[in-house]
Protein backbone atom coordinates (compact mmCIF):
# COMPACT_ATOMS: atom_id res chain seq x y z
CA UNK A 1 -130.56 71.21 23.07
CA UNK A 2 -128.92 69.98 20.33
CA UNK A 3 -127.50 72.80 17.73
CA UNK A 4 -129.74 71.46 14.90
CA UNK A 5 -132.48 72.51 16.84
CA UNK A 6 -134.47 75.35 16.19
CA UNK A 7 -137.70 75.18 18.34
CA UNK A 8 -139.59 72.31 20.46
CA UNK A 9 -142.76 70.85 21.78
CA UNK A 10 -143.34 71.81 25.28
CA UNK A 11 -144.88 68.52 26.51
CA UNK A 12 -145.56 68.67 29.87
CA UNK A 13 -145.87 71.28 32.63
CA UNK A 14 -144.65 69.52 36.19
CA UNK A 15 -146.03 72.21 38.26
CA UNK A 16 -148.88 74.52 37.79
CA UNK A 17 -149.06 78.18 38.15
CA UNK A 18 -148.52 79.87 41.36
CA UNK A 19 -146.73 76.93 42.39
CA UNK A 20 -143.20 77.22 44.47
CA UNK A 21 -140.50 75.49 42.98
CA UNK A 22 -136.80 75.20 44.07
CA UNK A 23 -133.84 75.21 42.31
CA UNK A 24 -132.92 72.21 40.56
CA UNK A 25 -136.55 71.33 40.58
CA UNK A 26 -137.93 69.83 37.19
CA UNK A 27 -140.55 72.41 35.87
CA UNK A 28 -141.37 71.04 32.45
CA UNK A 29 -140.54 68.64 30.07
CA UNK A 30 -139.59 69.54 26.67
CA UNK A 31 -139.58 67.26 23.08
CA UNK A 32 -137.53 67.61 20.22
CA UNK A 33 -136.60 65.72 16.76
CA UNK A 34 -134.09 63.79 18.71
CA UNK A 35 -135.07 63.29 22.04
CA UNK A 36 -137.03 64.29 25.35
CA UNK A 37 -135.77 65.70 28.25
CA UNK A 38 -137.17 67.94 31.28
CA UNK A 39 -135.64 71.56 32.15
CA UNK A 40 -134.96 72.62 35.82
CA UNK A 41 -135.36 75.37 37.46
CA UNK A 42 -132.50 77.81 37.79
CA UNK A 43 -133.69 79.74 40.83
CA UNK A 44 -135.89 79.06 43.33
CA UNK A 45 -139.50 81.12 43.27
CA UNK A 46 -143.24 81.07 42.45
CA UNK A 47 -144.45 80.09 38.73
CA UNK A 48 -146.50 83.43 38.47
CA UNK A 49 -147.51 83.04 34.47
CA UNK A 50 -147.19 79.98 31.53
CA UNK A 51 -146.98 81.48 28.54
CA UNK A 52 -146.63 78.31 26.52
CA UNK A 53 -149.63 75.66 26.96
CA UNK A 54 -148.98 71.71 26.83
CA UNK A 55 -148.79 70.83 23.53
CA UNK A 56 -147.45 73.66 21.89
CA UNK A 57 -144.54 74.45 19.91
CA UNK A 58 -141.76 77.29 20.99
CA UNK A 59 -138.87 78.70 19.48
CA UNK A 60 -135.41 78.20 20.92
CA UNK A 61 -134.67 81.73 23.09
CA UNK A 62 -138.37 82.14 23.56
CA UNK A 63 -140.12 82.48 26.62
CA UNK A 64 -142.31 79.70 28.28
CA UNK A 65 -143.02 81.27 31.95
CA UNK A 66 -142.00 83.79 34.23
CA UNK A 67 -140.79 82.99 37.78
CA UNK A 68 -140.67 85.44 40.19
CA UNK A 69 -139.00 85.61 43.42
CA UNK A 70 -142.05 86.59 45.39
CA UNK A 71 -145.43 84.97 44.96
CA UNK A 72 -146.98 88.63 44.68
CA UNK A 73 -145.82 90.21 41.92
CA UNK A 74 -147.47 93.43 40.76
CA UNK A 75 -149.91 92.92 37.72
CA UNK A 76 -148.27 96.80 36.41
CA UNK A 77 -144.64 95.07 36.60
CA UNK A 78 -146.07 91.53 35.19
CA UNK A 79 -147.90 93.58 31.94
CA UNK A 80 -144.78 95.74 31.40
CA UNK A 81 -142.57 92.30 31.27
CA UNK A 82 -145.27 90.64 28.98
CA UNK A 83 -145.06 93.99 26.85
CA UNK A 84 -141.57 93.43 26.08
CA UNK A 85 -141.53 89.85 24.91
CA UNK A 86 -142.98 88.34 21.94
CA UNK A 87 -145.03 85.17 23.69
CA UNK A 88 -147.64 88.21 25.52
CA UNK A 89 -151.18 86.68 25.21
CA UNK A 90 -150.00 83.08 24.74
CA UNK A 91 -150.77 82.49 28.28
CA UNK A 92 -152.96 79.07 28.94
CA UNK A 93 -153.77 79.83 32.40
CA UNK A 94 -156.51 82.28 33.37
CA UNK A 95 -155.31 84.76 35.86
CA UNK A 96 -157.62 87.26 38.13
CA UNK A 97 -156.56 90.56 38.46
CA UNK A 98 -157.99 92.08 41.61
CA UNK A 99 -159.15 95.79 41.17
CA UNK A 100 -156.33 96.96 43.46
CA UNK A 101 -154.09 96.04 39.95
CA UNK A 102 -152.35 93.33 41.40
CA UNK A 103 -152.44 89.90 40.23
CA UNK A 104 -152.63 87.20 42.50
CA UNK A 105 -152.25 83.64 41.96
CA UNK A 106 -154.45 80.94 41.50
CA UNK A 107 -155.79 78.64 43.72
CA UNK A 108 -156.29 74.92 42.26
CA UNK A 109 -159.78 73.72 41.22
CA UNK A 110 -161.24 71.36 42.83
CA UNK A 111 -162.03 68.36 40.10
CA UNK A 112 -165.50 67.48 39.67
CA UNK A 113 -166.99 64.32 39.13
CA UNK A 114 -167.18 63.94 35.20
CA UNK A 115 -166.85 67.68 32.81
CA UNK A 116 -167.50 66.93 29.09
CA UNK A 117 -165.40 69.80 27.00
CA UNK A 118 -165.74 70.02 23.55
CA UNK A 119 -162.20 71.16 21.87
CA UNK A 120 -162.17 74.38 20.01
CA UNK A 121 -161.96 73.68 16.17
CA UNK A 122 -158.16 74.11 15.27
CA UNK A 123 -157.40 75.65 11.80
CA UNK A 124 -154.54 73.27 11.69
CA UNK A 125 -153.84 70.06 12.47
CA UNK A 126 -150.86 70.06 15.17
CA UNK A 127 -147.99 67.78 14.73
CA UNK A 128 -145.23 67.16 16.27
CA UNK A 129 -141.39 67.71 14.99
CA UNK A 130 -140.31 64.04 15.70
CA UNK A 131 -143.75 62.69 13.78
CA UNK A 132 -143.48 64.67 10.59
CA UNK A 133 -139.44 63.52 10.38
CA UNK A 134 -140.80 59.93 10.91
CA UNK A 135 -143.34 59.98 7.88
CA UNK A 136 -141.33 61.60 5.87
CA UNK A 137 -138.85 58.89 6.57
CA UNK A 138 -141.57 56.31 6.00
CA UNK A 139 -143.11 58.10 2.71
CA UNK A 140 -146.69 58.65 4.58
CA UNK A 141 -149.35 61.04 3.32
CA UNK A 142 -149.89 63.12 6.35
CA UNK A 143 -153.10 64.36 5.16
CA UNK A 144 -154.30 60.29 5.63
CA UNK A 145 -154.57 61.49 9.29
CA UNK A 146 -157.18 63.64 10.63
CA UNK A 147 -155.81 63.60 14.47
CA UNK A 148 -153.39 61.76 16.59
CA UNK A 149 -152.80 60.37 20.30
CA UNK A 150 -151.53 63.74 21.67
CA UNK A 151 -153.04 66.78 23.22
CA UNK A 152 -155.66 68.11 21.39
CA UNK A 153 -155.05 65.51 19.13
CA UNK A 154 -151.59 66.51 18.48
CA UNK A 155 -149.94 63.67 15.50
CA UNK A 156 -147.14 62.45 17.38
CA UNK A 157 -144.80 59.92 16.41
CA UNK A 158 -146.29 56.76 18.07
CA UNK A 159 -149.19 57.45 15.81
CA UNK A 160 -147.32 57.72 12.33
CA UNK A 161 -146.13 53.84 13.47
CA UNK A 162 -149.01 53.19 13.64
CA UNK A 163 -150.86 54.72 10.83
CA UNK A 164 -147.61 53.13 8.64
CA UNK A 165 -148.68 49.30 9.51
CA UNK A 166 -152.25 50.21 9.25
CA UNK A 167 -151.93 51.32 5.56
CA UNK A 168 -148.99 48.85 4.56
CA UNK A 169 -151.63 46.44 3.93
CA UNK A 170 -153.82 49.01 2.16
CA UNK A 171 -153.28 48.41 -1.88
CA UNK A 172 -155.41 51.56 -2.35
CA UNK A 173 -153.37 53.96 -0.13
CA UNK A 174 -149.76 55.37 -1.62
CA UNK A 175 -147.56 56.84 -0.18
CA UNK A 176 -145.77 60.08 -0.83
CA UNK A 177 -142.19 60.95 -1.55
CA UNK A 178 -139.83 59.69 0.63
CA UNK A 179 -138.16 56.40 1.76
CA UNK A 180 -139.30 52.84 1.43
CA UNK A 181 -139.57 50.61 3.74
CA UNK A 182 -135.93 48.86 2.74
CA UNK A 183 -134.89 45.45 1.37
CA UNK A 184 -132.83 43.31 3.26
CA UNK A 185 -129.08 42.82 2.10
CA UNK A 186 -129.06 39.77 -0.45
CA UNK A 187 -126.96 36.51 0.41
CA UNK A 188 -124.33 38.38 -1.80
CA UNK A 189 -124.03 41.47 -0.46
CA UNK A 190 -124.13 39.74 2.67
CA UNK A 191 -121.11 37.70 1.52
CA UNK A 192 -119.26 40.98 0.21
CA UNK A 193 -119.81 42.89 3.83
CA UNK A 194 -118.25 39.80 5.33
CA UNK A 195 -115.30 40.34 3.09
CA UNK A 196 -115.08 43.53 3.06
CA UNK A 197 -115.20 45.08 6.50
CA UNK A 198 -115.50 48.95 6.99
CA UNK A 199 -111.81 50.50 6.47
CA UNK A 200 -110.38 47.90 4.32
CA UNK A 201 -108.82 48.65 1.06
CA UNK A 202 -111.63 47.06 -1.67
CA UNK A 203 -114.65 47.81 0.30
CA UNK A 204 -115.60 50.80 -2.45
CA UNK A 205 -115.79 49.82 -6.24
CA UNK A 206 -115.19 52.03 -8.95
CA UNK A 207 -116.71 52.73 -12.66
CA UNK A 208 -116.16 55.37 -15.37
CA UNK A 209 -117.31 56.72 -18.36
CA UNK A 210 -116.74 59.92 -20.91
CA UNK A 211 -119.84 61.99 -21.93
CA UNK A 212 -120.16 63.90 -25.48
CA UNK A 213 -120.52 67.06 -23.35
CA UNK A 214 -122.20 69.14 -26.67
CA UNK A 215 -125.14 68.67 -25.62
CA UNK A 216 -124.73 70.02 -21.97
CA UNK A 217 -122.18 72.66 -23.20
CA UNK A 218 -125.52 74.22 -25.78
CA UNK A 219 -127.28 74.72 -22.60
CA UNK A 220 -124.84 76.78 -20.79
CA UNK A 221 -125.18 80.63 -21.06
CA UNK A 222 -123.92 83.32 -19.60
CA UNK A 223 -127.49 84.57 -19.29
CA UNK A 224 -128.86 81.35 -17.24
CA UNK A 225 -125.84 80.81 -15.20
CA UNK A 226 -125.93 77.13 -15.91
CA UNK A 227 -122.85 75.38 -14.87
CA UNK A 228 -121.69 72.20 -16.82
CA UNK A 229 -122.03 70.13 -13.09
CA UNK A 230 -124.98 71.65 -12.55
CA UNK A 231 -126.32 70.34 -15.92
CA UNK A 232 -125.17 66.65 -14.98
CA UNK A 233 -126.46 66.65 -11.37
CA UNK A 234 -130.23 67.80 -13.15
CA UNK A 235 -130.38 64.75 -14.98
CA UNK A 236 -128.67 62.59 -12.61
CA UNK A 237 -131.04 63.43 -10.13
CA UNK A 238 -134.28 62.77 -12.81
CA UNK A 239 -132.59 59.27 -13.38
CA UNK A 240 -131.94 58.62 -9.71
CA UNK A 241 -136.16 58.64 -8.95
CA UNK A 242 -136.22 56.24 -11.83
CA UNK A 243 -133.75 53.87 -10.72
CA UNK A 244 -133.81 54.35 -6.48
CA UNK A 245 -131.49 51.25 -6.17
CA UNK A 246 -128.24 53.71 -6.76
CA UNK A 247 -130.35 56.13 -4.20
CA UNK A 248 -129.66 54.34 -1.36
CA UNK A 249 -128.43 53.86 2.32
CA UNK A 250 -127.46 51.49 4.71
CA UNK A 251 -128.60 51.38 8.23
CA UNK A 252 -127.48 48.05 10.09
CA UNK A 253 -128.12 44.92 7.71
CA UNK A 254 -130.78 46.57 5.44
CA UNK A 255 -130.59 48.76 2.22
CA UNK A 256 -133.17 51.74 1.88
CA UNK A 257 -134.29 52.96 -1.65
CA UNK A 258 -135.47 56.41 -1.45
CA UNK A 259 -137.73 58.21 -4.07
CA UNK A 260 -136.99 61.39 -3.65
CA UNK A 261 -133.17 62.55 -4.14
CA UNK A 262 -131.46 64.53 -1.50
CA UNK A 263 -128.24 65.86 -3.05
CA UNK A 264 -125.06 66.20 -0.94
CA UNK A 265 -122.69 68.50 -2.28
CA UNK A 266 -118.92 68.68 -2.02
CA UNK A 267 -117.60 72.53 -1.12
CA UNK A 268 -114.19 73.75 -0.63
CA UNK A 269 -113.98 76.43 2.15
CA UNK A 270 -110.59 78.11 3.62
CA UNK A 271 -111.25 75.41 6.66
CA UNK A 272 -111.49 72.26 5.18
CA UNK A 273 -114.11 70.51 3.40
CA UNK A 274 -118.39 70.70 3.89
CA UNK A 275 -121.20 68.69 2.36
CA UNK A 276 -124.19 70.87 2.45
CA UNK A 277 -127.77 68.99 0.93
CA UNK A 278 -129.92 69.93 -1.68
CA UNK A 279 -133.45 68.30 -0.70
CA UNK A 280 -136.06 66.99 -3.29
CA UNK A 281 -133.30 68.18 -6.04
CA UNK A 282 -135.28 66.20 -8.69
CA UNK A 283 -138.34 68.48 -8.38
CA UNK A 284 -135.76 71.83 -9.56
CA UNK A 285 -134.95 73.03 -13.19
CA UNK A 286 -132.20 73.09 -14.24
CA UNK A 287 -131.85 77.14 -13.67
CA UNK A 288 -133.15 76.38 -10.39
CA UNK A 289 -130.81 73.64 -9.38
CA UNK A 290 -127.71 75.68 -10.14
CA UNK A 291 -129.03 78.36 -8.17
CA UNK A 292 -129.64 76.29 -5.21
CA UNK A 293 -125.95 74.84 -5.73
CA UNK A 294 -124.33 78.49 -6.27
CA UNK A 295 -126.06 79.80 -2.40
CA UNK A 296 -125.08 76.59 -0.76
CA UNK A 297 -121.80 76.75 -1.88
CA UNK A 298 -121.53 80.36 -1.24
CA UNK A 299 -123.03 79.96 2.42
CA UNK A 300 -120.70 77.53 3.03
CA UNK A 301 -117.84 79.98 2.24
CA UNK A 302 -118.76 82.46 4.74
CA UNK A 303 -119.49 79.71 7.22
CA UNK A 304 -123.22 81.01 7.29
CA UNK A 305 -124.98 77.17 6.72
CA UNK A 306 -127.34 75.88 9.07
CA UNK A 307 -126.41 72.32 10.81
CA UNK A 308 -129.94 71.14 9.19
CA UNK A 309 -128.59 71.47 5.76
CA UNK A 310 -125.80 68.96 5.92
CA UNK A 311 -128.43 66.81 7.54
CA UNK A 312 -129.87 63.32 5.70
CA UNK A 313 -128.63 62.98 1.93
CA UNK A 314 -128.77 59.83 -0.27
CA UNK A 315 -126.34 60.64 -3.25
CA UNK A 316 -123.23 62.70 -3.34
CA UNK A 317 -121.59 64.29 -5.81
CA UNK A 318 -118.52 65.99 -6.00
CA UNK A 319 -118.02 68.81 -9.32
CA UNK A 320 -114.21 69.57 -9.63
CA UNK A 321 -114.91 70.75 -13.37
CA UNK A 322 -114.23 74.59 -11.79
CA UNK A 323 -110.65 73.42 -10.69
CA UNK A 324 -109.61 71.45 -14.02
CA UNK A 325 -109.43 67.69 -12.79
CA UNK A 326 -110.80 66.15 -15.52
CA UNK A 327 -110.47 62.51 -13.65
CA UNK A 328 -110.86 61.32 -9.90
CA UNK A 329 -112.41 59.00 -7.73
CA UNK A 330 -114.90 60.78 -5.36
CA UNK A 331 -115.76 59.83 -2.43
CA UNK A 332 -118.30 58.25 -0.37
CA UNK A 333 -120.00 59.59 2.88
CA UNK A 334 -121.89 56.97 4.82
CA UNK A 335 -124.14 55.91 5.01
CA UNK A 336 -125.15 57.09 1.71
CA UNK A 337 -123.59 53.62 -0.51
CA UNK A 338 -122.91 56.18 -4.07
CA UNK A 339 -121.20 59.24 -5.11
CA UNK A 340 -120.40 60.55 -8.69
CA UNK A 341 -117.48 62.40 -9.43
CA UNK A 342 -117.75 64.96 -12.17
CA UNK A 343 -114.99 65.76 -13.89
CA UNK A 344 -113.48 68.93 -16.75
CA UNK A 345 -114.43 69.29 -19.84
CA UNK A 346 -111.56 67.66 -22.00
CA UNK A 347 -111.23 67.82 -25.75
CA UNK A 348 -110.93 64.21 -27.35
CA UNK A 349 -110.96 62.34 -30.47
CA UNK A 350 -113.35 59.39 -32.14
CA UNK A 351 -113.82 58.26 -34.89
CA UNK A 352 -116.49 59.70 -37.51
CA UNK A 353 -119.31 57.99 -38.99
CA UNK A 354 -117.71 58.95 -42.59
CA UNK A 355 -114.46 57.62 -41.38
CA UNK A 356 -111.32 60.10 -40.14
CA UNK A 357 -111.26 61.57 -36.75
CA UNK A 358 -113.79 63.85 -34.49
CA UNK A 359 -113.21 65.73 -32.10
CA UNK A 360 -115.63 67.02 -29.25
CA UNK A 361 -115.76 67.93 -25.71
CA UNK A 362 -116.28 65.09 -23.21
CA UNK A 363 -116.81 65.60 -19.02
CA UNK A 364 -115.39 61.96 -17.43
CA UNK A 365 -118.43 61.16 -14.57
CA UNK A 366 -116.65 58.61 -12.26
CA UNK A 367 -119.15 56.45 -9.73
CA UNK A 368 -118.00 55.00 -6.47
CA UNK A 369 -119.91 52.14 -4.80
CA UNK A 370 -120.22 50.16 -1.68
CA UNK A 371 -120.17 46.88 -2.34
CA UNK A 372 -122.05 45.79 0.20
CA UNK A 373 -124.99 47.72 -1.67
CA UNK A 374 -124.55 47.47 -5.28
CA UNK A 375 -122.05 46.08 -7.71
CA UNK A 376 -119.45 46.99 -11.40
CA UNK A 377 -122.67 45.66 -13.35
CA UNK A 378 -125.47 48.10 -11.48
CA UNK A 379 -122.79 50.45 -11.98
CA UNK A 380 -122.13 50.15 -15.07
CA UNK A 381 -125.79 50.28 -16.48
CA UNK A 382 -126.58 53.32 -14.64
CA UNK A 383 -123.76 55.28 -15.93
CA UNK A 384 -124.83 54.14 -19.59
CA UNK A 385 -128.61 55.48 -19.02
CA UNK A 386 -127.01 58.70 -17.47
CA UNK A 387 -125.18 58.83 -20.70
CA UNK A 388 -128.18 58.77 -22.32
CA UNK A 389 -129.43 61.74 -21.17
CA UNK A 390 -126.60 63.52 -21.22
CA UNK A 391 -125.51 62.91 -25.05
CA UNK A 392 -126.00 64.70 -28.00
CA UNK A 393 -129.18 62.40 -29.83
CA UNK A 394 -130.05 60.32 -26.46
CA UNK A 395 -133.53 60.01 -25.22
CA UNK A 396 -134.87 59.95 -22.37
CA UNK A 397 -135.62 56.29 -20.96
């Protein structure tokens, strides 16, 4: 499985219980967020208990079935292994249990004409790994769908496509938080992907501006722990859910704007560098943003991240404040198309509104863009409303 993974949908059992099965023999097949595949057997013997239904969810290391090498193993031995592992009374099959104590296994029913069950009512609806990932992708209010396709009328991701063209046409239905559908590249970006093919010098553009810093500076205490970088990315990510064009990714020959902000952060670790995410940063405080930023880095250090977490940004930013480069070009990590580099805090000089000179601390915020995505003049305005924020005076747009 892959090493993201931390549990799948058990899909389909290919034999039933009591069955023999060989080695090498496909026994069930198994889904996750990336794919679907069928385990084999390891050993040859009998299927004497499922422990995990059709349908149903299991963590990674957790038991499914037991196979035993003999067809009659003892219900005392069976109980005493179900005793020791955490699935016990998850089984889907009904077993009978002779009054000798042993367990013997079941015959198959023989199907009659027509049966009519009615489902138990399920406290939750049950969806699938793959179909949550997919409307969260596509921005769609789960809660829009009462049941899906699957078993038991498991949501699975054929029914999130579905449910996504139904409602695009549906004025009265929005959708939640997440990515839109995506705009097709203009003529001129087009024309600037043509010209500037991946790993050619001029493919990423460049602008720059200083920041009064006063303002973020009155908000750092000792007390709150707020960081300077911290501070910028706050605002930056408030601004990016107002202006999702500079939120964006490319995937093929089409642009996608999200709404929400996943933040991709830029750590330095004793082996190398690692870009853990911050998801849904805009929804933090401040406080809470920096603390977020402070344990990522910090798990990063001691190499004790989970693969998820560097999984699926839309912005980066890189804060070398802490190591006294006040100016740098950051860079970008595809296929998000923008990253902002956050510089020191620098003393400098302007002049006063009663004339002579002023000086103040000012933090240099440096953007890098694709230009196959956006361009100097998208640039340029965005750093100006960021400014905004950010400054001593400004208001909020």
């Amino acid at each position: 499985m892959g090493v993201s993974d931390e549990s799948a949908i058990l899909s389909k059992w290919l034999v039933r219980g009591g069955d023999r099965v060989c080695k090498g023999q496909p026994v069930f097949s198994l889904e996750t967020d990336k794919a679907t595949f069928q385990y084999e057997a390891e050993s040859d013997g009998f299927l004497v208990r499922i422990l995990t239904g059709e349908g149903e969810e299991a963590a990674v290391g957790s038991p499914v079935g037991i196979l035993s090498d003999t067809g009659d193993f003892e219900g005392t031995e069976l109980e005493a292994l179900l005793n020791g592992t955490d699935a016990a009374g998850k089984g889907v099959e009904a077993r009978g249990e002779a009054e000798t104590g042993k367990t013997e296994p079941l015959e198959p029913a023989a199907a009659p004409d027509s049966v009519h069950v009615r489902p138990a009512p399920s406290p939750a609806r049950r969806i699938s790994p793959r179909a949550k990932k997919k409307a969260d992708e596509l921005g769609l209010d789960l809660n829009l769908m009462q049941s899906g396709s699957g078993p038991e009328g498991r949501i699975i991701e054929r029914d999130v496509w579905n449910a996504d063209r139904a409602f695009s046409g549906n004025g009265s239905v929005r959708k939640t938080r997440g990515i839109y559908p995506g705009r097709p590249l203009t003529q001129d970006d087009r024309v600037n992907a043509r010209r500037m093919p991946e790993g050619r010098t001029g493919q990423t553009g460049f602008a720059s501006r200083l920041v009064d810093a006063r303002k973020i500076l009155a908000q750092c205490t000792p007390r709150n722990g707020l960081t300077p970088g911290a501070a910028v990315c706050r605002e930056l990510a408030q601004l990016l859910v107002r202006m999702p064009g500079m939120n964006i990714r490319r995937h093929g020959d089409r642009i996608y704007e999200y709404q929400t902000v996943h933040l991709r952060l830029t750590v330095e670790t004793p082996r190398g560098t690692l870009k853990p995410v911050i998801r849904c940063a805009e929804a933090y405080t401040a406080d809470e943003l920096a603390a977020l930023m402070r344990n990522a880095a910090e798990r990063c250090r001691v190499f004790a991240s989970k693969p998820q977490e560097f999984q699926e940004g839309t912005f980066t930013v890189a804060d070398l404040s802490g190591y006294g480069t006040d100016f740098f070009t950051p860079e970008l990590t595809p296929p998000e198309l923008c990253a902002l580099g956050i510089g020191a805090v620098t003393m400098q000089a302007k002049t006063g509104r009663q004339g002579g000179h002023e000086v103040y601390p000012a933090i240099r915020l440096t953007l890098a863009y694709d230009r196959a995505g956006a361009d100097a003049l998208r640039a340029a305005v965005f750093l100006n409303e960021l400014a905004v924020r950010l400054e001593p005076g400004g208001t909020e747009p």
